[in-house]
C-alpha atoms as a PDB file:
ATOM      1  CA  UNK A   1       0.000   0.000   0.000  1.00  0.00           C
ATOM      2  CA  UNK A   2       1.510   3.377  -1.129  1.00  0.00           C
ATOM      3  CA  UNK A   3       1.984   5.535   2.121  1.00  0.00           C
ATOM      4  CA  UNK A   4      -1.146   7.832   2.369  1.00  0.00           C
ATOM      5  CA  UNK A   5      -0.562  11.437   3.781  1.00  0.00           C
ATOM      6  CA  UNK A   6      -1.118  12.732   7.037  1.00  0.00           C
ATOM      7  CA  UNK A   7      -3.957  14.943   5.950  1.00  0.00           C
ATOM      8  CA  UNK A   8      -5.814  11.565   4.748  1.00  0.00           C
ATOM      9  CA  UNK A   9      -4.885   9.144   7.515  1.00  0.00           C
ATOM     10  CA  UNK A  10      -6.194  11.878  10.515  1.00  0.00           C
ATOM     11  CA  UNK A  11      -9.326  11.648   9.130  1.00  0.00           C
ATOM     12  CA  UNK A  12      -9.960   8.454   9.378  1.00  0.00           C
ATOM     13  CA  UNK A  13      -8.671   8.804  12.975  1.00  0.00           C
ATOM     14  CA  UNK A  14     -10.555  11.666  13.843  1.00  0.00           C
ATOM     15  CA  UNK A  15     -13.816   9.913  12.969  1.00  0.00           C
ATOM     16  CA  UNK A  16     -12.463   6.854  15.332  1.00  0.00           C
ATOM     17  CA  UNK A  17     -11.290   8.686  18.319  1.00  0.00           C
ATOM     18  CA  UNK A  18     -14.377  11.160  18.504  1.00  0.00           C
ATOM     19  CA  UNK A  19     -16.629   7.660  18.842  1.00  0.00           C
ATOM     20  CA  UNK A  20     -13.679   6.356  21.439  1.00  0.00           C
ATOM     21  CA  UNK A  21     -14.092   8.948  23.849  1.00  0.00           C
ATOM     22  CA  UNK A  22     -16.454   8.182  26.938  1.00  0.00           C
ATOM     23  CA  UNK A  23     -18.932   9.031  28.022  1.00  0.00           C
ATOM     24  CA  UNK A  24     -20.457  11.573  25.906  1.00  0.00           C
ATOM     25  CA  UNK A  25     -24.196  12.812  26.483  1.00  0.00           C
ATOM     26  CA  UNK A  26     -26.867  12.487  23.922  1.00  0.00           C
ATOM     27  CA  UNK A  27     -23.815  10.085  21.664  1.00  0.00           C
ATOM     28  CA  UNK A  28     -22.582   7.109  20.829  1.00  0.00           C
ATOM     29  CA  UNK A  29     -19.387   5.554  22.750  1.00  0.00           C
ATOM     30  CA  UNK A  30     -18.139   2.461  23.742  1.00  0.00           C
ATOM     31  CA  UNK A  31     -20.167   2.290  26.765  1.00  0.00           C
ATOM     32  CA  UNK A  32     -23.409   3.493  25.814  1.00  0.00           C
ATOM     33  CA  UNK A  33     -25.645   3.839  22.592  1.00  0.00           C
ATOM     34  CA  UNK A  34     -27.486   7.240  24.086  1.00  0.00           C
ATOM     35  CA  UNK A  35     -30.583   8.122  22.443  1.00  0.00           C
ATOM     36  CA  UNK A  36     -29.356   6.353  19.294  1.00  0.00           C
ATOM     37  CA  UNK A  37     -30.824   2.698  19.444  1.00  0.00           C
ATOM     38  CA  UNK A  38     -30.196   1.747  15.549  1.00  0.00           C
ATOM     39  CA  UNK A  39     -26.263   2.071  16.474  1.00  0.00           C
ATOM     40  CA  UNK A  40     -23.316   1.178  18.616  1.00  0.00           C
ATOM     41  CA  UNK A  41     -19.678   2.113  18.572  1.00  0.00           C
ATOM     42  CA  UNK A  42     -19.288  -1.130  16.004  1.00  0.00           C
ATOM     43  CA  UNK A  43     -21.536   1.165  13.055  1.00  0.00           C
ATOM     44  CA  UNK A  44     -19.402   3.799  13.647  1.00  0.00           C
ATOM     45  CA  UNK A  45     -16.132   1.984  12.942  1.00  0.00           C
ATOM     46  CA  UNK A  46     -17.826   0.246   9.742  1.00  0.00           C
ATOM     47  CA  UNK A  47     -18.826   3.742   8.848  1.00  0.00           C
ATOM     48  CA  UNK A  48     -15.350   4.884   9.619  1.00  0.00           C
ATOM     49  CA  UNK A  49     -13.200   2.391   7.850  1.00  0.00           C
ATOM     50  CA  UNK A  50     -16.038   2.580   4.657  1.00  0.00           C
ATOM     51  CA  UNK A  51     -14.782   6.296   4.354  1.00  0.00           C
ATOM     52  CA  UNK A  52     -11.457   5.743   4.138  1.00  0.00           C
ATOM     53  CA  UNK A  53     -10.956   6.047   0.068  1.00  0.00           C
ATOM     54  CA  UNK A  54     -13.642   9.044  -0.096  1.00  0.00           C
ATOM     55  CA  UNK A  55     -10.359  11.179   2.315  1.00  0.00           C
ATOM     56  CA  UNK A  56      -7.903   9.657  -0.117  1.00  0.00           C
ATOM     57  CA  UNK A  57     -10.031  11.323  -2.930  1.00  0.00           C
ATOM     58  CA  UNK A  58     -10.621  14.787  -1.065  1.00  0.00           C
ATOM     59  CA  UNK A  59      -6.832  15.408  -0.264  1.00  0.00           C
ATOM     60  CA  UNK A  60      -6.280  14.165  -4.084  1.00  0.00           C
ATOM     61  CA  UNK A  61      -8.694  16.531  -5.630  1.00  0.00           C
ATOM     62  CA  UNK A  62      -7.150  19.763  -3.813  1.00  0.00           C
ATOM     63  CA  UNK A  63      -3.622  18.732  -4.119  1.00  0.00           C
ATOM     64  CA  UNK A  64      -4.411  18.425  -8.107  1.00  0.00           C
ATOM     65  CA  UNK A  65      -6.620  21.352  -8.416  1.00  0.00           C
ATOM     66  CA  UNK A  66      -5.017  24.630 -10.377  1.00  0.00           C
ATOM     67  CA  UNK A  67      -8.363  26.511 -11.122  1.00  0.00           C
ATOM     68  CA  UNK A  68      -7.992  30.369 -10.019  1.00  0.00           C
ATOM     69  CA  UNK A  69     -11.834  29.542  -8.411  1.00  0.00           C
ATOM     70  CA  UNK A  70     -11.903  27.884  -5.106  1.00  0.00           C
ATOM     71  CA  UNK A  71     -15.636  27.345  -5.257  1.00  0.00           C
ATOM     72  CA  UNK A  72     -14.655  25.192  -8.564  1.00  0.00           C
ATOM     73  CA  UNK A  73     -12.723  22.942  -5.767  1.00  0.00           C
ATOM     74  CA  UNK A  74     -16.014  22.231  -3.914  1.00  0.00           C
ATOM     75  CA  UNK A  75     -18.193  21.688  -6.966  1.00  0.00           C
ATOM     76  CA  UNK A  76     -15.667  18.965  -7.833  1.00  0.00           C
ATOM     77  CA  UNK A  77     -15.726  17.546  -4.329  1.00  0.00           C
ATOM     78  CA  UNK A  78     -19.805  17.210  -4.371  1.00  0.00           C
ATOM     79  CA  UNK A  79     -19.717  13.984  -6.101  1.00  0.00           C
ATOM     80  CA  UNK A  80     -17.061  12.302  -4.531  1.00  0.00           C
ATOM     81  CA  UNK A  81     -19.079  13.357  -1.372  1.00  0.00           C
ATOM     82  CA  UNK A  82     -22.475  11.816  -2.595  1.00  0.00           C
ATOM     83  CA  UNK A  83     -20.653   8.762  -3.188  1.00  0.00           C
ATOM     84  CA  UNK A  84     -18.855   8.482   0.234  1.00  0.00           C
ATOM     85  CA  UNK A  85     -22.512   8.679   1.491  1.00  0.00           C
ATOM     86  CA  UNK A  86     -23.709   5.859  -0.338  1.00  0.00           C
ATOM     87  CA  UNK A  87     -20.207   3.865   0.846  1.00  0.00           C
ATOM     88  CA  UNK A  88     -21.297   4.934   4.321  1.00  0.00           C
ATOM     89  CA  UNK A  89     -24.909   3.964   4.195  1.00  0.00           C
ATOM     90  CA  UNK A  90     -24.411   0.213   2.730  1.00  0.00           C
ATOM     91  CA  UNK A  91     -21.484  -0.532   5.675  1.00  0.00           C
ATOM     92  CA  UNK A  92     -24.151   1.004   8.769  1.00  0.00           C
ATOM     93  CA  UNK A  93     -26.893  -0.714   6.946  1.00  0.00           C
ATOM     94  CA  UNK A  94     -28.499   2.688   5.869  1.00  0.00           C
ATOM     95  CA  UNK A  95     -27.616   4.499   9.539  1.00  0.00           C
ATOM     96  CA  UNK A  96     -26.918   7.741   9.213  1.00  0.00           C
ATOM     97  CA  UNK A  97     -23.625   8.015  11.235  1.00  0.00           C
ATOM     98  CA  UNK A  98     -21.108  10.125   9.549  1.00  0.00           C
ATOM     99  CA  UNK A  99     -22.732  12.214   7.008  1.00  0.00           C
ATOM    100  CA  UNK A 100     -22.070  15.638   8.623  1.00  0.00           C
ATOM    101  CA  UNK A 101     -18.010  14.551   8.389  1.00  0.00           C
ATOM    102  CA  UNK A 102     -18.382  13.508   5.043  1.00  0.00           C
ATOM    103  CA  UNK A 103     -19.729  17.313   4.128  1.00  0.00           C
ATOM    104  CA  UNK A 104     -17.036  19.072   6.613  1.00  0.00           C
ATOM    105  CA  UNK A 105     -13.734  16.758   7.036  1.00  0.00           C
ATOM    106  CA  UNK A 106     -13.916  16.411   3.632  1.00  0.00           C
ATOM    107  CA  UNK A 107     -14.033  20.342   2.273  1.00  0.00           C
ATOM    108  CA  UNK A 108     -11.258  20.682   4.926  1.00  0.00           C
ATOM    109  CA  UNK A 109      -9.252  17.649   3.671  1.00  0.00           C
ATOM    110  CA  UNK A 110      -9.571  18.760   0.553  1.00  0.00           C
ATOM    111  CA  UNK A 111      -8.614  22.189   1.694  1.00  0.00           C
ATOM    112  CA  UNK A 112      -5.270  20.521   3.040  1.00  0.00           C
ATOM    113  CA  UNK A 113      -4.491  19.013  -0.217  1.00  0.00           C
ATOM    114  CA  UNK A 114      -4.337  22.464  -1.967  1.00  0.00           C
ATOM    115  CA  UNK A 115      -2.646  24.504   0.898  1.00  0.00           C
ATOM    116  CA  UNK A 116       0.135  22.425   0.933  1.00  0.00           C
ATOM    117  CA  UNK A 117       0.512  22.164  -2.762  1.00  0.00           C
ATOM    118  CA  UNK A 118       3.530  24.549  -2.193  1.00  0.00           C
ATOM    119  CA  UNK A 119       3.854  25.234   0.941  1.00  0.00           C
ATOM    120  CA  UNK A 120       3.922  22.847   4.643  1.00  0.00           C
ATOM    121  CA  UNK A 121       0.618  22.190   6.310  1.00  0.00           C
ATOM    122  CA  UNK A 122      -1.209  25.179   8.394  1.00  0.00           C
ATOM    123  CA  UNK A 123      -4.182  25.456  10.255  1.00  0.00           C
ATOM    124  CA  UNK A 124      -4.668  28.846   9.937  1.00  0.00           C
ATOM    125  CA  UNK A 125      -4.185  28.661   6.166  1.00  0.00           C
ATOM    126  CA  UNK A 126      -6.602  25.541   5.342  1.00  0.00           C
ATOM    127  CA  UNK A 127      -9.322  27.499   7.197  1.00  0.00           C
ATOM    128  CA  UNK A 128      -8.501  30.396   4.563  1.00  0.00           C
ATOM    129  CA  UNK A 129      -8.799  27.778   1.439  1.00  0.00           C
ATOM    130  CA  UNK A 130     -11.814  26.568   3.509  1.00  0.00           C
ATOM    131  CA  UNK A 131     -13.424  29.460   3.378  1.00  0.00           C
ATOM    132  CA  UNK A 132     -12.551  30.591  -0.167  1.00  0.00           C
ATOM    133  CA  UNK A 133     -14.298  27.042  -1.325  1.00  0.00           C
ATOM    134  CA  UNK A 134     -17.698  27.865   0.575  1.00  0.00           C
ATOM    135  CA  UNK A 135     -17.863  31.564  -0.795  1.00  0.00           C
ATOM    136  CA  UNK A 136     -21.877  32.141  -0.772  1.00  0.00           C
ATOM    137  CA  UNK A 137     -22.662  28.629   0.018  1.00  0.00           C
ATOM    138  CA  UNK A 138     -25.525  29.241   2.664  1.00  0.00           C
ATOM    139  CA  UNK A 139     -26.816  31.606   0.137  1.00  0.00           C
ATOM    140  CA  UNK A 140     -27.247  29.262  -2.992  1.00  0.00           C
ATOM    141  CA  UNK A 141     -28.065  26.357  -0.723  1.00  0.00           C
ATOM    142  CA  UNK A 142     -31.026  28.400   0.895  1.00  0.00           C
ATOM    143  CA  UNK A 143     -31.694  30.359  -1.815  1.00  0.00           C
ATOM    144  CA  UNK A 144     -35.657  29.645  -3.035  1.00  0.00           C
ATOM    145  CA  UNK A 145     -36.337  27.585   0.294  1.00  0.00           C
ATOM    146  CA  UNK A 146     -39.510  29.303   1.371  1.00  0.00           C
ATOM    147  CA  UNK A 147     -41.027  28.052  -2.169  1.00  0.00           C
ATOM    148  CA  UNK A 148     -39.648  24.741  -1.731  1.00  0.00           C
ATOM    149  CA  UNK A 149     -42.794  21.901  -1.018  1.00  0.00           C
ATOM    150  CA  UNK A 150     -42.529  21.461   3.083  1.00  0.00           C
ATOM    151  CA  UNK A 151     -42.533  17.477   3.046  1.00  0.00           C
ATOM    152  CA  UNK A 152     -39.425  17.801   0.769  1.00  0.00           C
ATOM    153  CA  UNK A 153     -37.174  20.024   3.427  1.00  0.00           C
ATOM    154  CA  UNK A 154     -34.349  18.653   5.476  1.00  0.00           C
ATOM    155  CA  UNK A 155     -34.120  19.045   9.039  1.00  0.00           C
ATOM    156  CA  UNK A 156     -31.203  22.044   8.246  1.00  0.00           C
ATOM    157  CA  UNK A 157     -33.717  24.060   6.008  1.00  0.00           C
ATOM    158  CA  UNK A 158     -36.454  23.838   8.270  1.00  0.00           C
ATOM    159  CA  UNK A 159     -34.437  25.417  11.091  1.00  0.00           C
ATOM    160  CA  UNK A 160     -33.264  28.010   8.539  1.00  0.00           C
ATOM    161  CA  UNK A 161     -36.811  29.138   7.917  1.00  0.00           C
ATOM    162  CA  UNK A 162     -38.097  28.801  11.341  1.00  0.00           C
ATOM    163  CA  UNK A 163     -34.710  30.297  13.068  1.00  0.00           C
ATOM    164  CA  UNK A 164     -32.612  31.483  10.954  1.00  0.00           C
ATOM    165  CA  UNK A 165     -29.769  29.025  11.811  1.00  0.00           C
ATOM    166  CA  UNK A 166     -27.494  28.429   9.038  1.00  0.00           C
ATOM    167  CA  UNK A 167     -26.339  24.893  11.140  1.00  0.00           C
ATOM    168  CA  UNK A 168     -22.872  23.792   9.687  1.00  0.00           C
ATOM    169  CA  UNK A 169     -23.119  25.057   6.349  1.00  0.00           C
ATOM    170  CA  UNK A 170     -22.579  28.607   8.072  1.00  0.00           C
ATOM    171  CA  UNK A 171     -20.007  27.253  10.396  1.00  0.00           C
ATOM    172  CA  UNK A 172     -18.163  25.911   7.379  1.00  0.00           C
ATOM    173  CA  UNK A 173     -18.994  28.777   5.044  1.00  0.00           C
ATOM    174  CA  UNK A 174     -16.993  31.113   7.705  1.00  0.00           C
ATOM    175  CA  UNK A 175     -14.254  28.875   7.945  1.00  0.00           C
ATOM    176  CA  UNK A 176     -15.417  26.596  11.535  1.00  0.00           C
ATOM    177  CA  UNK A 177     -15.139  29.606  13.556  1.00  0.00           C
ATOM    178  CA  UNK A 178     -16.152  27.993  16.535  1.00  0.00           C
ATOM    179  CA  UNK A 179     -13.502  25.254  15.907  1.00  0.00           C
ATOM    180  CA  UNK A 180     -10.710  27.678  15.064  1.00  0.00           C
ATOM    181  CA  UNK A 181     -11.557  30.458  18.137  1.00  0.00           C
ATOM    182  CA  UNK A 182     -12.917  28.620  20.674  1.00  0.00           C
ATOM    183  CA  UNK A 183     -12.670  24.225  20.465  1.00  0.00           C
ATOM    184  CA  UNK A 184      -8.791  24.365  18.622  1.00  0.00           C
ATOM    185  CA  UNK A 185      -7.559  26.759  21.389  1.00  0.00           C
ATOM    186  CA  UNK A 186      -8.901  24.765  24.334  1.00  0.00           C
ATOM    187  CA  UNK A 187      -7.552  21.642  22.725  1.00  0.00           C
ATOM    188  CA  UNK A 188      -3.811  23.102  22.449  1.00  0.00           C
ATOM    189  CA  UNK A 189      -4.174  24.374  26.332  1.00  0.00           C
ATOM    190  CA  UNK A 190      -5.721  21.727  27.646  1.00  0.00           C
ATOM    191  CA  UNK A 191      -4.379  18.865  29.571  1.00  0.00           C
ATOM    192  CA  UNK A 192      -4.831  15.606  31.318  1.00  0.00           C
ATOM    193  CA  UNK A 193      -5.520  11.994  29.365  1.00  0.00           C
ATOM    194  CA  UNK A 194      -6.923  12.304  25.617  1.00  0.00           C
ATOM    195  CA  UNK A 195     -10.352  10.762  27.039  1.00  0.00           C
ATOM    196  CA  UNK A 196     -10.215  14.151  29.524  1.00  0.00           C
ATOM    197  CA  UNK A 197      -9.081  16.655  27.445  1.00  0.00           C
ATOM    198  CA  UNK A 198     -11.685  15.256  24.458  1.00  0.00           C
ATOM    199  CA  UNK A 199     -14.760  15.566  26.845  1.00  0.00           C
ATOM    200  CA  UNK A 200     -13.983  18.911  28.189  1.00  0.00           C
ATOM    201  CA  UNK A 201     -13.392  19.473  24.285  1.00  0.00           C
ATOM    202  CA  UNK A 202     -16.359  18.878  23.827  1.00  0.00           C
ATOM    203  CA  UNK A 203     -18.521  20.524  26.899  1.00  0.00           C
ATOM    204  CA  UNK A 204     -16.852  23.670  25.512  1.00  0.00           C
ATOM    205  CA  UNK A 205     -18.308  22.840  21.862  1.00  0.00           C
ATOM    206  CA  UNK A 206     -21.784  22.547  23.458  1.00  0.00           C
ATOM    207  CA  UNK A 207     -21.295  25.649  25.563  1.00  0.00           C
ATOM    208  CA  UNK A 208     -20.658  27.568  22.051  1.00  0.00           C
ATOM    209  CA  UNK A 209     -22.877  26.307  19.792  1.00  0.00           C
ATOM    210  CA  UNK A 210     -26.500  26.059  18.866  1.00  0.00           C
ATOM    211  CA  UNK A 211     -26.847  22.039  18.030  1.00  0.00           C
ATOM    212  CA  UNK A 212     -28.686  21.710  15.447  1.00  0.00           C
ATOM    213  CA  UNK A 213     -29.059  17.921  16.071  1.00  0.00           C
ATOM    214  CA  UNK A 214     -30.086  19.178  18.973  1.00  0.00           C
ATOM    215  CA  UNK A 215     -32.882  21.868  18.158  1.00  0.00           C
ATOM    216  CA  UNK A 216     -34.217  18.666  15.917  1.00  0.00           C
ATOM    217  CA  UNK A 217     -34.675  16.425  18.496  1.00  0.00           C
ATOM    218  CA  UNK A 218     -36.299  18.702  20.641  1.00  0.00           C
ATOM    219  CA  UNK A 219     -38.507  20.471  18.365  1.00  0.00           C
ATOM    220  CA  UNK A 220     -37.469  23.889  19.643  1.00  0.00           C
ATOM    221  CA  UNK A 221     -34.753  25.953  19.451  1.00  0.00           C
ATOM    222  CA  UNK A 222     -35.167  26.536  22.958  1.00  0.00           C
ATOM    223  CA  UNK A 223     -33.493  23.403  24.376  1.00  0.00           C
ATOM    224  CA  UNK A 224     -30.048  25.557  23.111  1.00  0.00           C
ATOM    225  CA  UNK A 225     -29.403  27.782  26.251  1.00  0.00           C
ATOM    226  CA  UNK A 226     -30.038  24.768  29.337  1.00  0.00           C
ATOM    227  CA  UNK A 227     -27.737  22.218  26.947  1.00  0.00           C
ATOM    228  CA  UNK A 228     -25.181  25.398  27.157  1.00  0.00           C
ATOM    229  CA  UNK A 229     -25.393  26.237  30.370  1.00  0.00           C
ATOM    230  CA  UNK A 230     -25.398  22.445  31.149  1.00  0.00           C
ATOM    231  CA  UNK A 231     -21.773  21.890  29.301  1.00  0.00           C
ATOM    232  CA  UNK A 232     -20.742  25.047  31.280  1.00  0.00           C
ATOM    233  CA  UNK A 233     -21.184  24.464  34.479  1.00  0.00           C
ATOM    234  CA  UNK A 234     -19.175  21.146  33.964  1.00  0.00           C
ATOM    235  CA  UNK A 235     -16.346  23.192  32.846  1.00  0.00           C
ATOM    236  CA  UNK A 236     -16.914  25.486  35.601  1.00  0.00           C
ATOM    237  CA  UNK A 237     -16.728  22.690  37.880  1.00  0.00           C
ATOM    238  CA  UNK A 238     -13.114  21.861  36.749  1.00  0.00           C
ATOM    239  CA  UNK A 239     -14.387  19.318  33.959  1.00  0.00           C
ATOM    240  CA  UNK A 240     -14.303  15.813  34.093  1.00  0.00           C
ATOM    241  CA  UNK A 241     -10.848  15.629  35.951  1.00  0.00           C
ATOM    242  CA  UNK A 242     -12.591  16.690  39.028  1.00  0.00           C
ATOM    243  CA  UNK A 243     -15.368  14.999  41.201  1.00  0.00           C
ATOM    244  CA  UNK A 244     -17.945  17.418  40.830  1.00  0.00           C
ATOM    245  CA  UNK A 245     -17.276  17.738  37.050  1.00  0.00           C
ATOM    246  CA  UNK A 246     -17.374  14.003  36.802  1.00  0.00           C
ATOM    247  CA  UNK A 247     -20.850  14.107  38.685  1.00  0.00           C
ATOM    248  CA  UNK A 248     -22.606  16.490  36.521  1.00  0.00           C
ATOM    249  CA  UNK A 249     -21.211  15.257  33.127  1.00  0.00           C
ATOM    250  CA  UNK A 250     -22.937  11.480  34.363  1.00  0.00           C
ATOM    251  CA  UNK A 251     -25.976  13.563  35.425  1.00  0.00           C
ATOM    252  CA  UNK A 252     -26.215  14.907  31.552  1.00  0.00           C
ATOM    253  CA  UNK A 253     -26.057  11.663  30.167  1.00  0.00           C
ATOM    254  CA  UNK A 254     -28.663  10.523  31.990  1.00  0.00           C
ATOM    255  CA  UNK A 255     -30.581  13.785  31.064  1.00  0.00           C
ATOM    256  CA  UNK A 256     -30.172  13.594  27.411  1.00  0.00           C
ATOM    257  CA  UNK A 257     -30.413   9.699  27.290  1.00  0.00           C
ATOM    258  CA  UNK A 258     -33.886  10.113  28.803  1.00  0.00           C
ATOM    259  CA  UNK A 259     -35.059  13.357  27.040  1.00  0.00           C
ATOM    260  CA  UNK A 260     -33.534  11.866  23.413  1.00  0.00           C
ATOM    261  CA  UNK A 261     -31.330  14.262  22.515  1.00  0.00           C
ATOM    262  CA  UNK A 262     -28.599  14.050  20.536  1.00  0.00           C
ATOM    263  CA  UNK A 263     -25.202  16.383  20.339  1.00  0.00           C
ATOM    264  CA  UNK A 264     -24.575  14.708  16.473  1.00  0.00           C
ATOM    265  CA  UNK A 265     -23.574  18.778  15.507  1.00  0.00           C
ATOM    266  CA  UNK A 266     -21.419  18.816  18.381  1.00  0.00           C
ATOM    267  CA  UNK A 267     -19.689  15.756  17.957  1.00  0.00           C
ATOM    268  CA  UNK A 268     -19.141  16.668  14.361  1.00  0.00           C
ATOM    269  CA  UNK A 269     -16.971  19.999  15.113  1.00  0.00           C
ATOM    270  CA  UNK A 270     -15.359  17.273  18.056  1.00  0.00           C
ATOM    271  CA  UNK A 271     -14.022  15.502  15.143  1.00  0.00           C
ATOM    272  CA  UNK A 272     -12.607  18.184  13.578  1.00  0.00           C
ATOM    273  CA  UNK A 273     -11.338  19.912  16.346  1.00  0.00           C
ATOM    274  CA  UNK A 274      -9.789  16.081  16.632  1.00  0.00           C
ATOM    275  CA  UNK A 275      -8.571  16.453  13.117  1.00  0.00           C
ATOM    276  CA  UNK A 276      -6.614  19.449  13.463  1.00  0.00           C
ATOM    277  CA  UNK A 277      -5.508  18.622  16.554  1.00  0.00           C
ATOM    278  CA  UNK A 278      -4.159  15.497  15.080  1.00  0.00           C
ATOM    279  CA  UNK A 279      -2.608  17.628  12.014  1.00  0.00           C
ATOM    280  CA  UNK A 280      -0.357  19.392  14.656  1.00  0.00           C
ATOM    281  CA  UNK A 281       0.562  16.630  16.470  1.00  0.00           C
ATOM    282  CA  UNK A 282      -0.845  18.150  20.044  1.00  0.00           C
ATOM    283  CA  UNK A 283      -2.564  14.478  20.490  1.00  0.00           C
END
């Protein structure tokens, strides 16, 4: 097997350490299925492992790409993307498990492949190609919506016309802002095991973002501010390294396992934050 490069083999890692860590509220880990009862930890690493090509094409694509367009880059990454979905649904068995990754590790894997084209690897500079690929993308996807028949809307358009969330096509559109201000920094700071730092990773992600995983499962946007305040106070009680941390995090797995609710956003900008932190070697 040729040697694949970093940018392509910390995907697939990012996708199986995000699942590893334990225990995460309204998620899948090793210990608990959470409010997801059509999959376990095993669907996710089927998923994962199905995937594996689709980051070999993404980091191929950008790496080849010469176009003075960046949105060109993203048109030309759509169908490798609908096709990684269709991988992804025949190994869970048609479970949706990964197709929010598929959408935003892929732009940013492909975004890798044509930063480093010329130069070494960057963060800071992927997010810029990132961002340059997306350019208007929450306005042509939502563009027409409110004509569009109801029964025929996804969960994300719905939200858009009730709320006015954009959901991770505005998070990715702007470049993950929440991953590169808020989750990234934390990550880089933080420290303790991998399974610590990862959950407090990912309190902070809930603290800073309106799920939209979330809002869905609840029917109302309301849910947002007690999840956030939730996540917080875990943080605020010194995270999971500590007692009382420890104590409430187990209290809001209970919570969300009995309300069904799901943190599937969340856990999605976990992986990334996973996959950068991968890319500079701070895990």
């Amino acid at each position: 097997m040729p040697n694949r490069d970093p940018a392509v083999l910390n995907a697939t890692r990012a996708l199986l350490y995000e699942v590893s860590v334990t225990p995460k509220p309204g998620l899948v880990d090793p210990a608990d299925v959470g409010p997801h009862p059509d999959m376990d930890v095993f669907t996710f690493i089927d998923s994962a492992t199905a995937l594996e090509d689709y980051w070999t094409t993404c980091f191929a694509l950008g790496q080849a790409f010469t176009g003075a367009a960046l949105p060109d880059l993203f048109h030309q990454l759509r169908p490798a993307g609908v096709a990684a979905e269709t991988a992804m649904f025949h190994a869970t068995h048609g479970v949706n498990t990964h197709k929010g990754a598929v959408f935003s590790l892929g732009v940013i894997v492909a975004a890798a492949g044509y930063q480093t084209q010329a130069a070494p690897y960057a963060t800071d500079q992927t997010l810029t190609v990132v961002r340059a690929m997306l350019d208007d993308l929450t306005a042509n996807d939502f563009a027409g919506l409110d004509k569009k028949p109801a029964d025929q809307l996804t969960a994300g358009e719905r939200q858009y016309l009730k709320y006015g969330t954009t959901g991770i096509r505005g998070q990715a559109e702007a470049g993950f802002p929440v991953v590169a201000t808020v989750s990234l920094p934390y990550l880089r700071r933080s420290r303790g095991t991998r399974t610590q730092r990862l959950l407090n990773t990912l309190m902070t992600i809930v603290a800073h973002t309106a799920d939209s995983n979330l809002i869905k499962r609840a029917g109302t946007a309301t849910i947002v501010p007690w999840a956030q305040e939730t996540a917080q106070a875990i943080l605020d009680a010194g995270g999971c390294q500590t007692p009382a941390g420890q104590a409430q995090l187990t209290q809001m797995n209970r919570s969300f396992k009995a309300k069904n609710l799901s943190l599937g956003g969340s856990a999605d900008l976990l992986i990334l934050t996973i996959y950068f932190g991968l890319m500079e070697q701070i895990l």
